[in-house]
ModelCIF file with pLDDT and N, C-alpha, C, O atoms, coordinates in Angstrom:
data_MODEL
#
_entry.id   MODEL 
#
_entity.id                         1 
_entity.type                       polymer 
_entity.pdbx_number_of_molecules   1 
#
_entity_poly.entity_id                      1 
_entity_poly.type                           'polypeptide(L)' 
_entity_poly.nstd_linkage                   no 
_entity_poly.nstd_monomer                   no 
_entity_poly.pdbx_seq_one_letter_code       
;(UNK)(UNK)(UNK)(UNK)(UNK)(UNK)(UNK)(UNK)(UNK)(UNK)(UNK)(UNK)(UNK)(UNK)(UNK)(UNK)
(UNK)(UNK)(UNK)(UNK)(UNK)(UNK)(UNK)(UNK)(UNK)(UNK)(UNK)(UNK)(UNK)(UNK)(UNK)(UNK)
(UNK)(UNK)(UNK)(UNK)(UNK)(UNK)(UNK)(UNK)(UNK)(UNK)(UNK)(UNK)
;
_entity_poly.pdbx_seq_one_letter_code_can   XXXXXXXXXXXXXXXXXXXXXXXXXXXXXXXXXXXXXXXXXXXX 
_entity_poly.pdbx_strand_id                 A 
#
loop_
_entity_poly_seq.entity_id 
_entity_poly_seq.num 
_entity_poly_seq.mon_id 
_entity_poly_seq.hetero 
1 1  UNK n 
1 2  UNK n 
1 3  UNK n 
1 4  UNK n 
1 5  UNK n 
1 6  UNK n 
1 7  UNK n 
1 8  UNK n 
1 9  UNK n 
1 10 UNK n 
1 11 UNK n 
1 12 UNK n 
1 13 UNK n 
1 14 UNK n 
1 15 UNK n 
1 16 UNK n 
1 17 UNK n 
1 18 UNK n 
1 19 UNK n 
1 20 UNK n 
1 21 UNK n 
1 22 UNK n 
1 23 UNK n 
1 24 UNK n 
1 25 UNK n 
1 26 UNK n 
1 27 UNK n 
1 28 UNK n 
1 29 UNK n 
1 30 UNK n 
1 31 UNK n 
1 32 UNK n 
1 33 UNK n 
1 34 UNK n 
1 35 UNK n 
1 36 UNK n 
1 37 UNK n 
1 38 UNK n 
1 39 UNK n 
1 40 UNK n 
1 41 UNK n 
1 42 UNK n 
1 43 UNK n 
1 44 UNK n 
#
_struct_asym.id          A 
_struct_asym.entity_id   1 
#
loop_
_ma_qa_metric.id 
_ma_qa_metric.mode 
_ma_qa_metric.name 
_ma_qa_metric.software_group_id 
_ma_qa_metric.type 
1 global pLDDT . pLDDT 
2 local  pLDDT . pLDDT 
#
_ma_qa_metric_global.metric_id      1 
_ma_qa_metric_global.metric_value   83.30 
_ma_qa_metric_global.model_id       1 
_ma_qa_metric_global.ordinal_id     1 
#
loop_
_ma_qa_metric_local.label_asym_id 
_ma_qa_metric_local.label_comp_id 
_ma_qa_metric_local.label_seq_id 
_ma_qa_metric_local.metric_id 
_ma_qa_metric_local.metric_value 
_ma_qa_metric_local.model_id 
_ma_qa_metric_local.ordinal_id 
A UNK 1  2 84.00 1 1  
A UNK 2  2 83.00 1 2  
A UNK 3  2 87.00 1 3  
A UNK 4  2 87.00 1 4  
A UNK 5  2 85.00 1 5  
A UNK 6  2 86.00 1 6  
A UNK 7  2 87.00 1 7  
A UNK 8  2 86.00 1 8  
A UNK 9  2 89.00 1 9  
A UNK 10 2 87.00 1 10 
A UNK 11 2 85.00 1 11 
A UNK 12 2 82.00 1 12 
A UNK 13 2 82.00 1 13 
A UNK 14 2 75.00 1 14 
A UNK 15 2 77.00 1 15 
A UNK 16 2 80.00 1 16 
A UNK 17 2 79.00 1 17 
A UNK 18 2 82.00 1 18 
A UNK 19 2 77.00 1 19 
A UNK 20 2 79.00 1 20 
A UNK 21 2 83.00 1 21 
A UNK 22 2 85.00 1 22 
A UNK 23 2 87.00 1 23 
A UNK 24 2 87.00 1 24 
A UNK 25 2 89.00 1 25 
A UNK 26 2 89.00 1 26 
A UNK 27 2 90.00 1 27 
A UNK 28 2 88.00 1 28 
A UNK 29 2 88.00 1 29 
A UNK 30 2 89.00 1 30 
A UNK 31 2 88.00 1 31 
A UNK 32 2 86.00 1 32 
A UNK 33 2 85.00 1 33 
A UNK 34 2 85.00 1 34 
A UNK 35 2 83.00 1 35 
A UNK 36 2 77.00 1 36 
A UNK 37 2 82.00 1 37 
A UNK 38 2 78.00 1 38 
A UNK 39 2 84.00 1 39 
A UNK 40 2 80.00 1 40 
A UNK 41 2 82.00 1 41 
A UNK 42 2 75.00 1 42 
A UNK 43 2 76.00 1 43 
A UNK 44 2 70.00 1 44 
#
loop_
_atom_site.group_PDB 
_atom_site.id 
_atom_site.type_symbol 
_atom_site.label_atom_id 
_atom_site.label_alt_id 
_atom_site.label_comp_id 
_atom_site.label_asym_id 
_atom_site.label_entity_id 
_atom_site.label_seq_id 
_atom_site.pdbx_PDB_ins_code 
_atom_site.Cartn_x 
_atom_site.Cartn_y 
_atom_site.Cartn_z 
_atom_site.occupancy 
_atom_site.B_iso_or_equiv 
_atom_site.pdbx_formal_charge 
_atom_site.auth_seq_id 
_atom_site.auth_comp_id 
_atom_site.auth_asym_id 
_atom_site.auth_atom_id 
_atom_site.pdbx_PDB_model_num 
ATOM 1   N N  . UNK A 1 1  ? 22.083 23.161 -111.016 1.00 84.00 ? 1  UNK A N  1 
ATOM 2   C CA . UNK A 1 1  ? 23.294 22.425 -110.683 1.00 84.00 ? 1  UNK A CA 1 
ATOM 3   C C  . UNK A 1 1  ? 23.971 21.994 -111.973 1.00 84.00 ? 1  UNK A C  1 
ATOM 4   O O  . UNK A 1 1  ? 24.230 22.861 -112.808 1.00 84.00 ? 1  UNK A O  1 
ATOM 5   N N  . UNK A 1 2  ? 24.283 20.697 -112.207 1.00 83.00 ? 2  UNK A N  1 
ATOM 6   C CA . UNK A 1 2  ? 24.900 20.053 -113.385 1.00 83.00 ? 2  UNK A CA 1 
ATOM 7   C C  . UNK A 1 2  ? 24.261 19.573 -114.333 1.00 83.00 ? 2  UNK A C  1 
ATOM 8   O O  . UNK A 1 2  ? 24.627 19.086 -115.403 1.00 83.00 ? 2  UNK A O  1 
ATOM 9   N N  . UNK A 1 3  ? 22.612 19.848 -113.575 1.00 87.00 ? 3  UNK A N  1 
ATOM 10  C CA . UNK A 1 3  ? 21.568 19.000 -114.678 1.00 87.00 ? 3  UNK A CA 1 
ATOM 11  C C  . UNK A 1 3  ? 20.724 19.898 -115.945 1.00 87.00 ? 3  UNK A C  1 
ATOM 12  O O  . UNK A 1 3  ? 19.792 20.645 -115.652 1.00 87.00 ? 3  UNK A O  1 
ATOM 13  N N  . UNK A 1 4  ? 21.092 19.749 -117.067 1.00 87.00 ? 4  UNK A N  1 
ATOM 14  C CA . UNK A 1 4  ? 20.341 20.461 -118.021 1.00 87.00 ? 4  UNK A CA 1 
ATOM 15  C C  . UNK A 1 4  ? 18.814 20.174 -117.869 1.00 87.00 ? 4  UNK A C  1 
ATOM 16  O O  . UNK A 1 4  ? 18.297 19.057 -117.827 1.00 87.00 ? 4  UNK A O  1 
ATOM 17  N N  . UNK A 1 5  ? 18.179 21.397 -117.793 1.00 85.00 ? 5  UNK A N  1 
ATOM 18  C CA . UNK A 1 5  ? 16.685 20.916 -117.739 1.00 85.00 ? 5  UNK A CA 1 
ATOM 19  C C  . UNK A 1 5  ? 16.011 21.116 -118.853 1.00 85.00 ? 5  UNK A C  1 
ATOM 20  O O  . UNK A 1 5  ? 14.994 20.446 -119.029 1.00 85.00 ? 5  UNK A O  1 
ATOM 21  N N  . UNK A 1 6  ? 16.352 21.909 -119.673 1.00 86.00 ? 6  UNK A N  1 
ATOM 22  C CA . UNK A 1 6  ? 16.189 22.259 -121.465 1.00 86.00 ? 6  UNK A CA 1 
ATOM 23  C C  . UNK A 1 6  ? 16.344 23.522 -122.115 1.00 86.00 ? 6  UNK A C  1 
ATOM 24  O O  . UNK A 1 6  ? 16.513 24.648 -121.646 1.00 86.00 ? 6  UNK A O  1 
ATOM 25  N N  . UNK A 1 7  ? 16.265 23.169 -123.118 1.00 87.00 ? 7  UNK A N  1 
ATOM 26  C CA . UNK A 1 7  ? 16.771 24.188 -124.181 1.00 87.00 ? 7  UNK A CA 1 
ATOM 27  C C  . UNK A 1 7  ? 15.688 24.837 -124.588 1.00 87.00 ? 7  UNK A C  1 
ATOM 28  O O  . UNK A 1 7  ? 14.540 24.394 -124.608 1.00 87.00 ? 7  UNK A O  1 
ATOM 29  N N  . UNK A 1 8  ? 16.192 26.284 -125.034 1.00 86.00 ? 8  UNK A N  1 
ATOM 30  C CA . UNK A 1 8  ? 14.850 27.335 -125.863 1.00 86.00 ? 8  UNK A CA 1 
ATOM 31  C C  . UNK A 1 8  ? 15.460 27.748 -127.104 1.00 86.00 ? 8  UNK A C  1 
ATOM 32  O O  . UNK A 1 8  ? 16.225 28.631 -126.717 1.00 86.00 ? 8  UNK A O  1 
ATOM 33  N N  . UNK A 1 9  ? 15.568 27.678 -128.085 1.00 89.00 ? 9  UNK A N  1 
ATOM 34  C CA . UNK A 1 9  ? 15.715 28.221 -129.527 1.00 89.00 ? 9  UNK A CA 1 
ATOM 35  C C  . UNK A 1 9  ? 15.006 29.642 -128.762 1.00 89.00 ? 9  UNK A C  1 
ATOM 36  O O  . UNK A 1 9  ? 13.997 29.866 -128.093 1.00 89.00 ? 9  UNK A O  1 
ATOM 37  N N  . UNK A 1 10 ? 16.843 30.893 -129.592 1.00 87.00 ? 10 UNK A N  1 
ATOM 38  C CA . UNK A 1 10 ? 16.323 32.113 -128.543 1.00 87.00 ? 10 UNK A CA 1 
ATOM 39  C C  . UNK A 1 10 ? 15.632 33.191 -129.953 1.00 87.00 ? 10 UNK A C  1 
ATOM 40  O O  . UNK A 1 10 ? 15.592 34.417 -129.849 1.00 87.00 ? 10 UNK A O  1 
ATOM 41  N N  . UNK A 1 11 ? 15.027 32.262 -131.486 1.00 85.00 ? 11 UNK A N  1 
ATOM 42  C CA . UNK A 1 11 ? 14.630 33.253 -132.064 1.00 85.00 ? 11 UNK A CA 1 
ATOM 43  C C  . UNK A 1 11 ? 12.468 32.779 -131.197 1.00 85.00 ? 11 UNK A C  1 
ATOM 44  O O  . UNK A 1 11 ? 11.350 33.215 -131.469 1.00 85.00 ? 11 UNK A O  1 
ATOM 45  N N  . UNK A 1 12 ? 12.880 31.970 -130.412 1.00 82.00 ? 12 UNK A N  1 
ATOM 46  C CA . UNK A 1 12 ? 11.339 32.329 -130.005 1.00 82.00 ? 12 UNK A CA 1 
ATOM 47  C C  . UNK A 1 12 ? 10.978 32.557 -129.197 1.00 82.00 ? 12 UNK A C  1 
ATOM 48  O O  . UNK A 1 12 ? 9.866  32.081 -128.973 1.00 82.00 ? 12 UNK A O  1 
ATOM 49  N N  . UNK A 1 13 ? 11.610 33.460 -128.106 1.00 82.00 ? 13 UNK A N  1 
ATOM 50  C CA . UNK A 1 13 ? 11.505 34.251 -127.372 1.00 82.00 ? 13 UNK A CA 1 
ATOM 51  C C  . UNK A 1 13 ? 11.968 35.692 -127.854 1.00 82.00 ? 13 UNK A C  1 
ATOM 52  O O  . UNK A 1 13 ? 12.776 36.035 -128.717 1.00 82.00 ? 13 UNK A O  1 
ATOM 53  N N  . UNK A 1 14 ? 10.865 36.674 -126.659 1.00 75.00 ? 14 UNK A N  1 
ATOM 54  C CA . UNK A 1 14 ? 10.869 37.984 -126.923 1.00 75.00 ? 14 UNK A CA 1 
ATOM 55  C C  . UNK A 1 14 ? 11.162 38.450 -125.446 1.00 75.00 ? 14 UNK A C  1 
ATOM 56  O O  . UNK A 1 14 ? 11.247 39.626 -125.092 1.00 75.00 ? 14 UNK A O  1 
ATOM 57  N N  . UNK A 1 15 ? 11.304 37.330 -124.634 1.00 77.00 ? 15 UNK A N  1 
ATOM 58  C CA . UNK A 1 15 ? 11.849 38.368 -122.799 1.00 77.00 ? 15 UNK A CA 1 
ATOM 59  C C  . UNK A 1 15 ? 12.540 37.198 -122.264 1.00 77.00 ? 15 UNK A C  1 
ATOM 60  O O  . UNK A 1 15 ? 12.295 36.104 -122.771 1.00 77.00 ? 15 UNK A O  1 
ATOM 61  N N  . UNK A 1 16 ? 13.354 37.292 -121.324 1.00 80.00 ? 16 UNK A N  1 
ATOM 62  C CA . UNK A 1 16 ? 13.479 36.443 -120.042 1.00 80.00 ? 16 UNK A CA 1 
ATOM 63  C C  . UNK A 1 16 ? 13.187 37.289 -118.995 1.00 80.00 ? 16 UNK A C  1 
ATOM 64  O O  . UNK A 1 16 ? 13.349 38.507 -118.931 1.00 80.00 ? 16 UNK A O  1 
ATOM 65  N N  . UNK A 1 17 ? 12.636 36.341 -117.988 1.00 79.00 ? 17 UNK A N  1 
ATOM 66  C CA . UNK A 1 17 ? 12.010 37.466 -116.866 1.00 79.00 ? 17 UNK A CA 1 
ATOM 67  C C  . UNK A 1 17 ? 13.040 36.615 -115.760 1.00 79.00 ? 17 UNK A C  1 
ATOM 68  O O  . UNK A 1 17 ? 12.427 35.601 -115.427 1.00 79.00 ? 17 UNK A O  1 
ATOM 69  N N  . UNK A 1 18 ? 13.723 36.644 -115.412 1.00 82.00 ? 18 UNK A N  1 
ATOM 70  C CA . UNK A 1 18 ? 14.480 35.828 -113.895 1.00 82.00 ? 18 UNK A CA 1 
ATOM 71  C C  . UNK A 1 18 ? 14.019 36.047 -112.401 1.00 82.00 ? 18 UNK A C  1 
ATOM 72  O O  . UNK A 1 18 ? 14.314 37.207 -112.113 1.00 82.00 ? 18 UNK A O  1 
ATOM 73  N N  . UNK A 1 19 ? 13.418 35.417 -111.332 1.00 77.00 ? 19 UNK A N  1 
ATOM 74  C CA . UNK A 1 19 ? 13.120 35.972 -110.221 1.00 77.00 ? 19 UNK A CA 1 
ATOM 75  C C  . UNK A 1 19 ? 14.037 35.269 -108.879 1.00 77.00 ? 19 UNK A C  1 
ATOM 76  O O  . UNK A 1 19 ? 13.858 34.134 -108.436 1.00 77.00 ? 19 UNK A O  1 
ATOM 77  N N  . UNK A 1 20 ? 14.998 36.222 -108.409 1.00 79.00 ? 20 UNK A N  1 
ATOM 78  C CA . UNK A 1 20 ? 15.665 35.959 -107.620 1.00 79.00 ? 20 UNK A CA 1 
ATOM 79  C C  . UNK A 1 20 ? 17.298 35.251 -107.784 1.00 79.00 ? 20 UNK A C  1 
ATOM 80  O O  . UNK A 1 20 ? 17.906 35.887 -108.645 1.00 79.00 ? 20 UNK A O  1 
ATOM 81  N N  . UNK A 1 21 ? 18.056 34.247 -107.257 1.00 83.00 ? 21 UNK A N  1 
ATOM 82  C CA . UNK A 1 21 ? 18.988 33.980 -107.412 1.00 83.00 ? 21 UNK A CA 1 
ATOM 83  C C  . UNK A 1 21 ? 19.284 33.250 -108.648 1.00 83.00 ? 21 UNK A C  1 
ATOM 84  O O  . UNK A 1 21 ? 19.564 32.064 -108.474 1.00 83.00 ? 21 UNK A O  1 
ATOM 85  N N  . UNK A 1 22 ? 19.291 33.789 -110.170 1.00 85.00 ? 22 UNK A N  1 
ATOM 86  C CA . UNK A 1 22 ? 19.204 32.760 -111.306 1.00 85.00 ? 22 UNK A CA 1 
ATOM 87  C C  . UNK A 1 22 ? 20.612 33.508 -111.848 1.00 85.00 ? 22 UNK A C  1 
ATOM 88  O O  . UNK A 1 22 ? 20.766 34.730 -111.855 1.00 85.00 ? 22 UNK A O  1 
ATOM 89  N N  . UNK A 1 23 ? 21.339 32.789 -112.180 1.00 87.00 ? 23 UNK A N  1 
ATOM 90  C CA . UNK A 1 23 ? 22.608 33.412 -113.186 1.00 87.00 ? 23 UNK A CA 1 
ATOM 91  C C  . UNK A 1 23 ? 22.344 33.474 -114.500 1.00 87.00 ? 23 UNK A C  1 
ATOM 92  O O  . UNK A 1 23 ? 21.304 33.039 -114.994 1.00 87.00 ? 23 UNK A O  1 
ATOM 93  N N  . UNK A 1 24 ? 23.308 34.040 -115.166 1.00 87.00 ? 24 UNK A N  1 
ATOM 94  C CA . UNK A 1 24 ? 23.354 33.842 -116.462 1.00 87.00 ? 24 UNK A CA 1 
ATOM 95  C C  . UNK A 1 24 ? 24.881 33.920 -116.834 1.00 87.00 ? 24 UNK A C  1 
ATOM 96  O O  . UNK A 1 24 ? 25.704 34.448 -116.087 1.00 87.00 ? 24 UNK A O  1 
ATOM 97  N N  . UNK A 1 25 ? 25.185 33.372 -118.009 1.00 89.00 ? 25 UNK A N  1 
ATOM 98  C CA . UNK A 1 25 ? 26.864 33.520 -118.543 1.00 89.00 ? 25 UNK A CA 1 
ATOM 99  C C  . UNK A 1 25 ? 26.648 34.890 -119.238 1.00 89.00 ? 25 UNK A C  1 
ATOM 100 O O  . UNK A 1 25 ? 25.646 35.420 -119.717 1.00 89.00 ? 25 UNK A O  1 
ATOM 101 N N  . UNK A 1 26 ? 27.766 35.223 -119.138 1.00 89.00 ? 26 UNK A N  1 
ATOM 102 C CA . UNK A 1 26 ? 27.577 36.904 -120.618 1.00 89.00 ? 26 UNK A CA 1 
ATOM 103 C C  . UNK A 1 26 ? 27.600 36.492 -121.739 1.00 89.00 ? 26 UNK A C  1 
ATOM 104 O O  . UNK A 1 26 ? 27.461 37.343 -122.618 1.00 89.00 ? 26 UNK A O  1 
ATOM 105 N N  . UNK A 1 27 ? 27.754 35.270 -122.094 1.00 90.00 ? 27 UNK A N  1 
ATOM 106 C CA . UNK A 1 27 ? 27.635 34.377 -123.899 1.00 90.00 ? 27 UNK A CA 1 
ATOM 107 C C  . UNK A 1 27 ? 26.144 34.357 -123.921 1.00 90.00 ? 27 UNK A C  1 
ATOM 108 O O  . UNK A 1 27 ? 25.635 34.329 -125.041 1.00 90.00 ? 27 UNK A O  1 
ATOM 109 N N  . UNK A 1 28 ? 25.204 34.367 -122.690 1.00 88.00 ? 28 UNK A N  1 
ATOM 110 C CA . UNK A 1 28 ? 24.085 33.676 -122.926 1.00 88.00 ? 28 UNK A CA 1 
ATOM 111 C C  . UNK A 1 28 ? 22.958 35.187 -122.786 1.00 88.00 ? 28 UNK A C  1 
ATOM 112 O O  . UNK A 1 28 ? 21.761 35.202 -123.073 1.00 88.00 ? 28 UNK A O  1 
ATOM 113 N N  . UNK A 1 29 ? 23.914 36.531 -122.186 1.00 88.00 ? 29 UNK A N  1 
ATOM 114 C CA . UNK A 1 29 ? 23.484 37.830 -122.465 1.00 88.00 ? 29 UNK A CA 1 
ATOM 115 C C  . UNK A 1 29 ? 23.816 38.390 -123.698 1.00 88.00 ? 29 UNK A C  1 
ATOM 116 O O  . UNK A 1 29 ? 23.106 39.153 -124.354 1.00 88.00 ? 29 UNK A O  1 
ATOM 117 N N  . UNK A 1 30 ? 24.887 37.991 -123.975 1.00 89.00 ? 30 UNK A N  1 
ATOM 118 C CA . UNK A 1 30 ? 24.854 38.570 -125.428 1.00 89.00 ? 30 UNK A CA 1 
ATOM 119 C C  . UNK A 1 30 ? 24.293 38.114 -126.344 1.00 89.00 ? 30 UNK A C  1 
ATOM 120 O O  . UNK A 1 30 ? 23.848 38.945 -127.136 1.00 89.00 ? 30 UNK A O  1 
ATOM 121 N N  . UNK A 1 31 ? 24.065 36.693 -126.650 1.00 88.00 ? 31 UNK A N  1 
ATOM 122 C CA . UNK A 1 31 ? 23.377 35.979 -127.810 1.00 88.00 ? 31 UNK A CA 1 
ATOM 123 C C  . UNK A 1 31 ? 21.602 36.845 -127.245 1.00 88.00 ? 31 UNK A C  1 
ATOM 124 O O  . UNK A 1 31 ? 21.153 37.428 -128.232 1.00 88.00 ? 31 UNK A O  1 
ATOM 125 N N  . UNK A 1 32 ? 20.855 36.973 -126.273 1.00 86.00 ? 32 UNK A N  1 
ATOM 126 C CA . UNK A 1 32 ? 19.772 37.820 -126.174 1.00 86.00 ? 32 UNK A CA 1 
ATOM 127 C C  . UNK A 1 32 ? 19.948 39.145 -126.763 1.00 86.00 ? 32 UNK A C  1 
ATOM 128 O O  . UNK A 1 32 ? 19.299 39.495 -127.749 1.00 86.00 ? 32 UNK A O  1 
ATOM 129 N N  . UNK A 1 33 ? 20.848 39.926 -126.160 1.00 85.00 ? 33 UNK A N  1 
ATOM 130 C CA . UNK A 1 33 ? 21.263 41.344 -126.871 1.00 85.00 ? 33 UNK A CA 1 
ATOM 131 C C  . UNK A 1 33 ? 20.947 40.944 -128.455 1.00 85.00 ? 33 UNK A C  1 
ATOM 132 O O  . UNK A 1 33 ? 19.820 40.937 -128.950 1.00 85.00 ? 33 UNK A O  1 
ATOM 133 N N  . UNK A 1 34 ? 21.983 40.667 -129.031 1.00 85.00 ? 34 UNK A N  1 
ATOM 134 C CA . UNK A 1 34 ? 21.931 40.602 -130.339 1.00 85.00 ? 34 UNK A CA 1 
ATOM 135 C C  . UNK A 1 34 ? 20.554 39.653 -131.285 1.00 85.00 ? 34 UNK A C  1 
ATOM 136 O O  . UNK A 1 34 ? 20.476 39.402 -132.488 1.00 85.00 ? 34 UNK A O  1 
ATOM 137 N N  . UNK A 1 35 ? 19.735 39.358 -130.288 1.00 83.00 ? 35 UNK A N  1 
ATOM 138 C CA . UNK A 1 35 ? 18.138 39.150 -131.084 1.00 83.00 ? 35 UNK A CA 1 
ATOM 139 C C  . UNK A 1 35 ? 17.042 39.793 -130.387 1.00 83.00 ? 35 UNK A C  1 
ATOM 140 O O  . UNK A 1 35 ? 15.872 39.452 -130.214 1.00 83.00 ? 35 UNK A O  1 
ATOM 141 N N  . UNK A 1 36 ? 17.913 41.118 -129.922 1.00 77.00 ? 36 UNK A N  1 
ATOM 142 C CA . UNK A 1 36 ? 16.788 41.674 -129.215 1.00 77.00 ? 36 UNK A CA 1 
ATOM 143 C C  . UNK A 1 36 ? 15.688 41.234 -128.183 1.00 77.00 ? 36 UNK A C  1 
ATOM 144 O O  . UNK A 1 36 ? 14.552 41.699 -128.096 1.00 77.00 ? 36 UNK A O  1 
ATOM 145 N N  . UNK A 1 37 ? 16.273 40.208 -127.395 1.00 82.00 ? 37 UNK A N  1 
ATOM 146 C CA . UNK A 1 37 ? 15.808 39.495 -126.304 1.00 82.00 ? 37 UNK A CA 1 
ATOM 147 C C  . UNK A 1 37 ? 15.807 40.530 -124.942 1.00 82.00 ? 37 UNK A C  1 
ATOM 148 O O  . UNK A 1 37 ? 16.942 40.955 -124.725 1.00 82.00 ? 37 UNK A O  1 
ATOM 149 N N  . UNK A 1 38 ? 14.841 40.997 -124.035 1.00 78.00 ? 38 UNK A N  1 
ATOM 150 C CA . UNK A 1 38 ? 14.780 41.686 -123.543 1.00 78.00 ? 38 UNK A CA 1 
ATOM 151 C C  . UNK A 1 38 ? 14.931 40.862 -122.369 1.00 78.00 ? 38 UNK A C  1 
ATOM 152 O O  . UNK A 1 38 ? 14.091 39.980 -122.191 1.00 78.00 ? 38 UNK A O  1 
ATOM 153 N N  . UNK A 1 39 ? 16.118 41.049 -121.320 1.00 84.00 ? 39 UNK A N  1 
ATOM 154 C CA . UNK A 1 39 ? 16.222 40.212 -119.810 1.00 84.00 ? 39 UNK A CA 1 
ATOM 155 C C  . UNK A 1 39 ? 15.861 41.142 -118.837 1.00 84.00 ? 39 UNK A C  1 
ATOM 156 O O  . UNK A 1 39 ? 16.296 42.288 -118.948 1.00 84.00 ? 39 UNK A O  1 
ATOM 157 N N  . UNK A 1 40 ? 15.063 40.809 -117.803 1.00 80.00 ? 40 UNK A N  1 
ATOM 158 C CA . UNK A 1 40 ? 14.544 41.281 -116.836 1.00 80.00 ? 40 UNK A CA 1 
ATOM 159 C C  . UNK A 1 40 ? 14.866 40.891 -115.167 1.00 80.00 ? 40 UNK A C  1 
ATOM 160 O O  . UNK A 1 40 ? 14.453 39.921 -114.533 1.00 80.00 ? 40 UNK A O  1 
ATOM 161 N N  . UNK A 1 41 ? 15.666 41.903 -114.758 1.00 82.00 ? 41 UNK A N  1 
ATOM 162 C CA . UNK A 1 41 ? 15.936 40.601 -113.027 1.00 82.00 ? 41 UNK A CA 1 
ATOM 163 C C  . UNK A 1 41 ? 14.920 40.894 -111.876 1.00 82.00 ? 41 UNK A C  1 
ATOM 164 O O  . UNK A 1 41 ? 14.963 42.005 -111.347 1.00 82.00 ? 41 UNK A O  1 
ATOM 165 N N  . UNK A 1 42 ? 14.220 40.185 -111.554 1.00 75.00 ? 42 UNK A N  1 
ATOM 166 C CA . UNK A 1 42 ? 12.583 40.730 -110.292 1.00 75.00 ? 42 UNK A CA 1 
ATOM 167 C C  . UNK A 1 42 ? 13.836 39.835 -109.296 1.00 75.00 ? 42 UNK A C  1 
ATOM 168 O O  . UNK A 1 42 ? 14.629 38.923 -109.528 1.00 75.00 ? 42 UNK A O  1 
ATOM 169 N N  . UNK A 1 43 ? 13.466 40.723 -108.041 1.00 76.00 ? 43 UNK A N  1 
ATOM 170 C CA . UNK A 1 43 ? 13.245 39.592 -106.852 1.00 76.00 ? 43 UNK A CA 1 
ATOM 171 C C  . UNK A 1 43 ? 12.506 38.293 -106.455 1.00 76.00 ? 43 UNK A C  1 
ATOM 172 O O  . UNK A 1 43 ? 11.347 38.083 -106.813 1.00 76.00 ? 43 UNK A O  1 
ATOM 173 N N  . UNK A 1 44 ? 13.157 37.508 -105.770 1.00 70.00 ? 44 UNK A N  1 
ATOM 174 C CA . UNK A 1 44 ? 12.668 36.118 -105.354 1.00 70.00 ? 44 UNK A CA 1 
ATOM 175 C C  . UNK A 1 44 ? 10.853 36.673 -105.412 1.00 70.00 ? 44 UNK A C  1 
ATOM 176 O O  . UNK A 1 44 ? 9.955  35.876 -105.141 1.00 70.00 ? 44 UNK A O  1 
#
């Protein structure tokens, strides 16, 4: 919703895995792209 639940510094991650209805902005796909952050979408 409106509530930040926290932050990840994205040089320390190496995946996001998402399962089911999770969004993302394309600012927040591209900043992964460009550190080679690998996003993954599974079902619920």
């Amino acid at each position: 919703g409106d509530t930040l639940k926290g932050k990840i510094p994205i040089h320390t991650l190496g995946g996001l895995v998402l399962f089911g209805q999770v969004s993302c902005s394309p600012f927040v796909l591209g900043l992964c792209a460009e550190n080679r952050v690998t996003v993954s979408w599974l079902t619920v």
